[in-house]
N, C-alpha and C. Protein backbone atom coordinates (compact mmCIF):
# COMPACT_ATOMS: atom_id res chain seq x y z
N UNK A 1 117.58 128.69 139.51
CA UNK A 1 118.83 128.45 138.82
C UNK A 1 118.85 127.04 138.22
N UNK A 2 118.29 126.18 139.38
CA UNK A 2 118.09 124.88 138.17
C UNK A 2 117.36 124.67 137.23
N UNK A 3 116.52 125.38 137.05
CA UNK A 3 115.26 124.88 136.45
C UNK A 3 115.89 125.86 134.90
N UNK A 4 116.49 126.73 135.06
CA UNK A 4 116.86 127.62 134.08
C UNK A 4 118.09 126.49 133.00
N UNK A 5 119.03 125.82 134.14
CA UNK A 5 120.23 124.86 133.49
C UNK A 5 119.45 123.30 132.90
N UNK A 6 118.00 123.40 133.79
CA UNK A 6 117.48 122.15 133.10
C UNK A 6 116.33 122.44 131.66
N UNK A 7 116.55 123.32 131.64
CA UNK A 7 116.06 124.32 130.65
C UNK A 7 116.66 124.17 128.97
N UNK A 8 117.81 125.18 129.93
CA UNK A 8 119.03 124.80 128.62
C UNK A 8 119.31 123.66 128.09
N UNK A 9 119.32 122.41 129.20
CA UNK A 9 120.08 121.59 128.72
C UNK A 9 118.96 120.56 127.68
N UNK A 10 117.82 120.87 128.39
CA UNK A 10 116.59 120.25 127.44
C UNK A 10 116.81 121.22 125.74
N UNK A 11 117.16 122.42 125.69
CA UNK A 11 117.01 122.98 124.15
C UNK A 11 118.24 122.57 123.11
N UNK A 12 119.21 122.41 124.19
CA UNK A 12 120.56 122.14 123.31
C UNK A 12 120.43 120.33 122.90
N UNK A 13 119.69 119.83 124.07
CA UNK A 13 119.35 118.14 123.47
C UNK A 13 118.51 118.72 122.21
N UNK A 14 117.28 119.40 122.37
CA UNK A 14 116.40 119.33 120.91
C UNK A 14 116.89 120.06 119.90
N UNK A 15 118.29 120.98 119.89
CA UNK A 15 118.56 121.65 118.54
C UNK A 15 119.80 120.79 117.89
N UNK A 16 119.94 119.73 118.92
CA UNK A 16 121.25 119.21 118.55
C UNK A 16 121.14 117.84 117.40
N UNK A 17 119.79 117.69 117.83
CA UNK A 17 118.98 116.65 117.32
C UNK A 17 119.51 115.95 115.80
N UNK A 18 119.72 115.04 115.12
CA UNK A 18 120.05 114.78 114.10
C UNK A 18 119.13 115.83 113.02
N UNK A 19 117.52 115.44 113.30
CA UNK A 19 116.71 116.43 112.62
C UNK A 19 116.56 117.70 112.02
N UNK A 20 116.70 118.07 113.57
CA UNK A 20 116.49 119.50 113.21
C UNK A 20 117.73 120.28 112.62
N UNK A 21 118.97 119.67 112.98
CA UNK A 21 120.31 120.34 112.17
C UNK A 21 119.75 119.99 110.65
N UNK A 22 119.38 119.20 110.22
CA UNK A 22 118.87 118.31 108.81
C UNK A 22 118.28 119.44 108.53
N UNK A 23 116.82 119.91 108.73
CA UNK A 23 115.97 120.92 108.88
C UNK A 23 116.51 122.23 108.15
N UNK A 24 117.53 122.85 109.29
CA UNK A 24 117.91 123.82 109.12
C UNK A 24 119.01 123.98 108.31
N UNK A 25 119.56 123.00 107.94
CA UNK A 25 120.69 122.67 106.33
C UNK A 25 119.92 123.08 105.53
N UNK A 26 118.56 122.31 104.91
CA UNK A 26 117.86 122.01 103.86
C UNK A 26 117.14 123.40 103.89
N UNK A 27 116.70 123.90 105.07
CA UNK A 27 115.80 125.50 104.87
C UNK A 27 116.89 126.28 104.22
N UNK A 28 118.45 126.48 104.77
CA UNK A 28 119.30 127.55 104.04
C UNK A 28 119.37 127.04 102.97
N UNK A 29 119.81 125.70 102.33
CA UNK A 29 120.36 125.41 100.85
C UNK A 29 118.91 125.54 100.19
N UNK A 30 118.07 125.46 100.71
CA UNK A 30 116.44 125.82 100.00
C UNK A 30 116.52 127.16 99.24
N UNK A 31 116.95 128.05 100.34
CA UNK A 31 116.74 129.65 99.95
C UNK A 31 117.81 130.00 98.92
N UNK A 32 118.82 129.12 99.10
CA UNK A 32 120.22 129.91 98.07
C UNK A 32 119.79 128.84 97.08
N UNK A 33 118.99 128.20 96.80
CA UNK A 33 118.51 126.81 95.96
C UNK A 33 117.48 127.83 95.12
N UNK A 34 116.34 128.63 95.58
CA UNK A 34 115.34 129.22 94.74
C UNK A 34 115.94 130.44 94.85
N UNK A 35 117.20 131.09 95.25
CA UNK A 35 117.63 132.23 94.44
C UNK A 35 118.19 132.11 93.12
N UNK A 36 119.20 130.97 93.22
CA UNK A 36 119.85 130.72 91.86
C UNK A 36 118.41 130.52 91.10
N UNK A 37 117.44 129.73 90.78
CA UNK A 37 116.65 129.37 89.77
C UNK A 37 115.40 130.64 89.49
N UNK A 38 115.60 131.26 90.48
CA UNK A 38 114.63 132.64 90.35
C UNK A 38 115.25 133.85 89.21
N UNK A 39 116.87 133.46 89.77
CA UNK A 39 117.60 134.37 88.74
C UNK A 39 117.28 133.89 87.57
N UNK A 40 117.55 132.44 87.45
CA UNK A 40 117.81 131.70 85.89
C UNK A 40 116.41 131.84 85.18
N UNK A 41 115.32 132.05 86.07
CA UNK A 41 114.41 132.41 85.12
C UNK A 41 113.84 133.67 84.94
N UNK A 42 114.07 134.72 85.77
CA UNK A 42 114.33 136.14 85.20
C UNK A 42 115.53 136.88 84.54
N UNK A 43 116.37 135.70 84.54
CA UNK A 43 117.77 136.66 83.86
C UNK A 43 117.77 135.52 82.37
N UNK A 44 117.34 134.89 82.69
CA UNK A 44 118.07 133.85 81.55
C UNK A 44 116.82 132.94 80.87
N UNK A 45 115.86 132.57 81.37
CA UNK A 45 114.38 132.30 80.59
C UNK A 45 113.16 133.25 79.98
N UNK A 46 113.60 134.52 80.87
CA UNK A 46 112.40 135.17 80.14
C UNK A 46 112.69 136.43 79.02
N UNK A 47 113.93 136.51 79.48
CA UNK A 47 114.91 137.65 78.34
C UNK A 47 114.23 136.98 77.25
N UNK A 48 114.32 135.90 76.71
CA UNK A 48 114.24 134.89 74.83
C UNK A 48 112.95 134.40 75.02
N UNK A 49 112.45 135.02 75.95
CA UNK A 49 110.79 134.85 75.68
C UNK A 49 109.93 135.78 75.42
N UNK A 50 110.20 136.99 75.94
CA UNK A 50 109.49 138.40 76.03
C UNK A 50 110.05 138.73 74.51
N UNK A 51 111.57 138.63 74.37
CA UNK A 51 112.23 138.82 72.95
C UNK A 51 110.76 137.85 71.68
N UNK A 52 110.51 136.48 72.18
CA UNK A 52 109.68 136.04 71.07
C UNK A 52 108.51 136.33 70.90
N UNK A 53 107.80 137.12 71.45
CA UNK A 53 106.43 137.73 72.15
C UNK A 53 106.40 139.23 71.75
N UNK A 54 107.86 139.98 71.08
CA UNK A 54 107.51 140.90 70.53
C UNK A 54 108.26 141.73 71.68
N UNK A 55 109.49 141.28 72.53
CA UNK A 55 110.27 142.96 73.35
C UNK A 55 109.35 142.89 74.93
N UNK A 56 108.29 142.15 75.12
CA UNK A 56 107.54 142.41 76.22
C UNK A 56 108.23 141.92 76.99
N UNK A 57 108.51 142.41 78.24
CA UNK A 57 109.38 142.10 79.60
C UNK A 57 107.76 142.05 80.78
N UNK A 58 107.91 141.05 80.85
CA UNK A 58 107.20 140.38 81.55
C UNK A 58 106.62 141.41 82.97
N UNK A 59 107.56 141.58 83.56
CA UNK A 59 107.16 142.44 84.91
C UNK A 59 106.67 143.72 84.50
N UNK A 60 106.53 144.27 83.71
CA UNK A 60 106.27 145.76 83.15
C UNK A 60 104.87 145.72 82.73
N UNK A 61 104.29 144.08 82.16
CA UNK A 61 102.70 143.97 81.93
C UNK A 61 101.78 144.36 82.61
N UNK A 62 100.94 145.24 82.66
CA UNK A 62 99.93 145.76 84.35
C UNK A 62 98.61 146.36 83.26
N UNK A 63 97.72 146.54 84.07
CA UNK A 63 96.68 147.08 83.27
C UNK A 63 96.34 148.39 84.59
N UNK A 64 95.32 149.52 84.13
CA UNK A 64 95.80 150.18 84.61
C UNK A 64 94.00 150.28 85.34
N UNK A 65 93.82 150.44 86.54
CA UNK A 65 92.39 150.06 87.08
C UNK A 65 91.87 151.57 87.34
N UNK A 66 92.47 152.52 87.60
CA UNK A 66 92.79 154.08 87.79
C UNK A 66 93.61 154.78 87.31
N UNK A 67 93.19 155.96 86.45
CA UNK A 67 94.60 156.41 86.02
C UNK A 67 94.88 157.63 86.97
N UNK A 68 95.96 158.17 86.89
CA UNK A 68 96.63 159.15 87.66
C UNK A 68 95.97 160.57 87.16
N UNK A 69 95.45 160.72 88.63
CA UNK A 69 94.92 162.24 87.93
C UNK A 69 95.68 163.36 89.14
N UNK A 70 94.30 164.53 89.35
CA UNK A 70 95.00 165.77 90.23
C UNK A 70 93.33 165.78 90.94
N UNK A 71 93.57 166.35 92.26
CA UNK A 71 92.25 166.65 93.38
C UNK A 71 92.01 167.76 92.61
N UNK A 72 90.91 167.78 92.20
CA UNK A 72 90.59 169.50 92.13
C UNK A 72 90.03 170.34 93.05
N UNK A 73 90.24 169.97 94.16
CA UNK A 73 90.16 170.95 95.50
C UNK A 73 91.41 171.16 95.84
N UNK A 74 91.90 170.23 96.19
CA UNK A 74 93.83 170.44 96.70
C UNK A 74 94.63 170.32 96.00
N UNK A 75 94.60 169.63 94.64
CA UNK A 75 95.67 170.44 93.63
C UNK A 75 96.37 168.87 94.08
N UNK A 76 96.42 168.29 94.52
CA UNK A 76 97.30 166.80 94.38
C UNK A 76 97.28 166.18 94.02
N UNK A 77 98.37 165.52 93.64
CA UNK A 77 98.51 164.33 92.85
C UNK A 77 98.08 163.07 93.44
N UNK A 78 97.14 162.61 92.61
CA UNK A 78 96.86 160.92 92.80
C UNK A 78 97.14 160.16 91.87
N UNK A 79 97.51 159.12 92.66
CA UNK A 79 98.53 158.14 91.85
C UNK A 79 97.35 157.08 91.53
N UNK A 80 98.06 156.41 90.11
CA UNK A 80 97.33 155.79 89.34
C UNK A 80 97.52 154.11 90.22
N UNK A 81 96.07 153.71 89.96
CA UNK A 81 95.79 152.15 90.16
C UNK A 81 96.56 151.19 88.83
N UNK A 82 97.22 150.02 89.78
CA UNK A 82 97.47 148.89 88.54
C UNK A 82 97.35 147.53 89.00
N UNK A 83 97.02 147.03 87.95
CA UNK A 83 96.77 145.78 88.53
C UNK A 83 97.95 144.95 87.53
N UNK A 84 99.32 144.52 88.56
CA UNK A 84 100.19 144.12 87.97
C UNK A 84 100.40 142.32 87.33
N UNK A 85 99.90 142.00 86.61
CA UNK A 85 99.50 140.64 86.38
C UNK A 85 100.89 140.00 85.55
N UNK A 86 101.32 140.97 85.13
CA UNK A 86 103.13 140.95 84.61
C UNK A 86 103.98 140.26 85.65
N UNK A 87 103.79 140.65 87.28
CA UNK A 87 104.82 140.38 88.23
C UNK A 87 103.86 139.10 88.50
N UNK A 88 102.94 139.08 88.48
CA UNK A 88 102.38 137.18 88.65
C UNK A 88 102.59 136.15 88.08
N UNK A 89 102.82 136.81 86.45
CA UNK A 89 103.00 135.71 85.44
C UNK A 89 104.87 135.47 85.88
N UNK A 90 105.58 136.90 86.60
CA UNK A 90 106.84 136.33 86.19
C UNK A 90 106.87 135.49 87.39
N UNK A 91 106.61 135.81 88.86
CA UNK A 91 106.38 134.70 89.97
C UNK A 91 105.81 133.38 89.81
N UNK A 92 104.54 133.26 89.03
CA UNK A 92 103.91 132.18 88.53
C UNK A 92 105.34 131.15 88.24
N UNK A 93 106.01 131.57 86.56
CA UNK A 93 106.79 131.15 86.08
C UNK A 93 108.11 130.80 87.30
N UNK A 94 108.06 130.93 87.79
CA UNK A 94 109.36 131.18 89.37
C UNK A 94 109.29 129.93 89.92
N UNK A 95 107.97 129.83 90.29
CA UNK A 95 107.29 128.78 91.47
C UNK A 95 107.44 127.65 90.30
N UNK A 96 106.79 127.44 89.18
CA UNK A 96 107.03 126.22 88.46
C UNK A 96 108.27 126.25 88.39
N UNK A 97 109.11 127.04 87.92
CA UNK A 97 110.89 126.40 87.58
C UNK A 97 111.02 126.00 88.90
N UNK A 98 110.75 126.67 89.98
CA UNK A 98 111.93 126.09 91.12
C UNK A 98 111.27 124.63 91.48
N UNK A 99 109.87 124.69 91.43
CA UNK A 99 108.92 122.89 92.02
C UNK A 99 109.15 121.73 90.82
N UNK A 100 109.05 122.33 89.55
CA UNK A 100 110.10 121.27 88.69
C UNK A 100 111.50 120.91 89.05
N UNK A 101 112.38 122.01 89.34
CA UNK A 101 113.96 121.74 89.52
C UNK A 101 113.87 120.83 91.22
N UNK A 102 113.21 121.36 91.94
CA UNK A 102 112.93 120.44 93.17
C UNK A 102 112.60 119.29 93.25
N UNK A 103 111.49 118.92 91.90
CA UNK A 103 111.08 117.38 91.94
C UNK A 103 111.98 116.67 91.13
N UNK A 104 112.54 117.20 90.30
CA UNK A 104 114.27 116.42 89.48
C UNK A 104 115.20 116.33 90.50
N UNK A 105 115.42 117.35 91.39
CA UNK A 105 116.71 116.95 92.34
C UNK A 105 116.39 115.75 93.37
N UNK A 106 115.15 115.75 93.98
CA UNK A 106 114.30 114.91 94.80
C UNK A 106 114.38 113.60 93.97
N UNK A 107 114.09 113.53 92.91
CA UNK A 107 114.00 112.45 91.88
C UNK A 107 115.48 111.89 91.65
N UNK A 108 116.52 112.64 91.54
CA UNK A 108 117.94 112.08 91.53
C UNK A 108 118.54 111.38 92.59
N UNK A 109 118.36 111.56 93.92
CA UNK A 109 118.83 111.41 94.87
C UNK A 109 117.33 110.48 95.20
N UNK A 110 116.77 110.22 95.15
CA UNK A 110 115.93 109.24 95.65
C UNK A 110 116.56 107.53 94.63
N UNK A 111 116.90 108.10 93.14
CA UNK A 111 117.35 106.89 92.29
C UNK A 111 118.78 106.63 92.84
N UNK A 112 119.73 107.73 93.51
CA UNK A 112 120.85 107.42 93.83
C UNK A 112 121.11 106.56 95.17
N UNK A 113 119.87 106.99 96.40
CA UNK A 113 119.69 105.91 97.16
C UNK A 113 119.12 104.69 96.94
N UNK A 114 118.17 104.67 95.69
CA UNK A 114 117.67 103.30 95.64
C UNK A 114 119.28 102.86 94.80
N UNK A 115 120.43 103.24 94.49
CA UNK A 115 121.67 102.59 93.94
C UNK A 115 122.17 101.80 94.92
N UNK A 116 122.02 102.88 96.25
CA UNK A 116 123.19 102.97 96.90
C UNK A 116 122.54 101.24 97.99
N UNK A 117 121.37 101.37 98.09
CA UNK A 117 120.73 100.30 99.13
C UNK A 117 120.76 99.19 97.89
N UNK A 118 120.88 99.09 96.77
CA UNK A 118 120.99 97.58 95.73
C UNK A 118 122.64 97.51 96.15
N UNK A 119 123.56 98.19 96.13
CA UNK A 119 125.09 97.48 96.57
C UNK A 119 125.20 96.99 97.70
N UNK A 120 123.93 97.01 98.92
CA UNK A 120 123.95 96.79 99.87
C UNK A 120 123.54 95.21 99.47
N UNK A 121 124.94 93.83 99.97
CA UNK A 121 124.65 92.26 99.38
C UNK A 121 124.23 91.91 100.58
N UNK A 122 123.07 91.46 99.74
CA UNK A 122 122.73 90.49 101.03
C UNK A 122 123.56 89.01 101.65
N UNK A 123 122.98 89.04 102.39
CA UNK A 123 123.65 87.78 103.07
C UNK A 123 123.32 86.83 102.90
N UNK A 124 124.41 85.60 102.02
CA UNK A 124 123.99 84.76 101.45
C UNK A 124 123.08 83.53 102.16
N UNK A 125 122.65 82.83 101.82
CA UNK A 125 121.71 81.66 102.14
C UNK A 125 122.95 80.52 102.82
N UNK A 126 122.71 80.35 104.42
CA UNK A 126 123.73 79.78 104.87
C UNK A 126 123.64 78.08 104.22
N UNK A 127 124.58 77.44 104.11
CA UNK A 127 124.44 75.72 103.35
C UNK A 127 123.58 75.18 104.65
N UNK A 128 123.31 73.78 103.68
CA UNK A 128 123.24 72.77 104.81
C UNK A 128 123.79 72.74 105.98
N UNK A 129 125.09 72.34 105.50
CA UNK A 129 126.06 71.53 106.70
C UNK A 129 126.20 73.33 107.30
N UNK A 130 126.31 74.31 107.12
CA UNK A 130 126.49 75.39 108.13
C UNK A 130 124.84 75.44 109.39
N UNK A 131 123.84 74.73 108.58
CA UNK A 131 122.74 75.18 109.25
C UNK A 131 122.63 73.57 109.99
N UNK A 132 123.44 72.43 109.92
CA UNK A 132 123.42 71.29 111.03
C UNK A 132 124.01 71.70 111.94
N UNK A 133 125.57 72.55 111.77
CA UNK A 133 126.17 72.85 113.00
C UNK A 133 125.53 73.82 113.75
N UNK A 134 125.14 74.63 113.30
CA UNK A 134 124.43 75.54 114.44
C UNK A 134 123.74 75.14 115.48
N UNK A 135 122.63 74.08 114.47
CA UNK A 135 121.90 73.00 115.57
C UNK A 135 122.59 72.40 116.10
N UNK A 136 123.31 71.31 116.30
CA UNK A 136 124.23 70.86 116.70
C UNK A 136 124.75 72.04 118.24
N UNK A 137 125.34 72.84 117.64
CA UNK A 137 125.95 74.13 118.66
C UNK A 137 124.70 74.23 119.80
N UNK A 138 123.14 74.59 119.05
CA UNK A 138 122.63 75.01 120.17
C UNK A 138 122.39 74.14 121.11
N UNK A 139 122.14 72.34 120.54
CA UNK A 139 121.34 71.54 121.23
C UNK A 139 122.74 71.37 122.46
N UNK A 140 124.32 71.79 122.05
CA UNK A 140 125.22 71.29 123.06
C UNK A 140 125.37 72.47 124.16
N UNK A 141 124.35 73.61 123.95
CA UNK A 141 124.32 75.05 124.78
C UNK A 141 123.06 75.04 125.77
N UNK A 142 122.67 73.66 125.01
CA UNK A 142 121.29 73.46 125.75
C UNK A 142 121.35 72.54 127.17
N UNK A 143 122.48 71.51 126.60
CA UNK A 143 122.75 70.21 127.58
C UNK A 143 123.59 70.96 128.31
N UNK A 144 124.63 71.61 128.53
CA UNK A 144 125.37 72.29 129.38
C UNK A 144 124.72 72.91 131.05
């Protein structure tokens, strides 16, 4: 029974962690992060591209490695080989939009912290006469 409560209490210290909550923010806003841009480039980049290329819709491109025939012993249907290079080019295109849109957002927020640490003033250069009294202060903390 203890070892079970010293258990627990060790997982709830490590999930509670500043980190790993960090972690697991950034994994969900990741996934709803490359859904939106997966859409934007199958709903909204490749429509006015396939359109300039002549109507070709990208995922439909395949070449065909087997075609569909019939057993001529059993009379069944076999299905045709493809080699879909259409759904690579549109994934291909996927992975670059979302690792570009990732290294611009990464890139914004890295210039917005280097903003945010320049408003951070430093602390001015203490004077003279502030840096005699101190001495002064310590040498009378010393004689005491």
């Amino acid at each position: 029974m203890q070892q079970t409560k010293k258990f627990i209490d060790e997982f709830k210290a490590f999930a509670m962690r500043g980190n790993v909550v960090d972690m697991a923010v950034g994994i969900i806003i990741g996934g709803a992060f490359g859904k939106i841009v997966s859409s934007l480039v199958s709903d909204v980049i490749m429509p006015p591209i396939g359109v300039l290329i002549g109507g070709v819709k990208f995922t439909d491109l395949k070449f065909a490695i087997k075609t569909a025939s019939t057993d001529p012993t059993t009379g069944r249907a076999i299905e045709a080989v493809y080699l879909n290079y259409g759904q690579f080019l549109q994934t291909t295109f996927d992975f670059t939009i979302v690792a570009f849109s990732v290294f611009l957002m990464i890139k914004l927020m890295s210039k917005a912290q280097r903003k945010e640490e320049a408003k951070v003033v430093a602390v001015p250069e203490p004077s003279k006469q502030e840096i005699l009294l101190t001495e002064i202060r310590d040498l009378l903390k010393t004689q005491k």
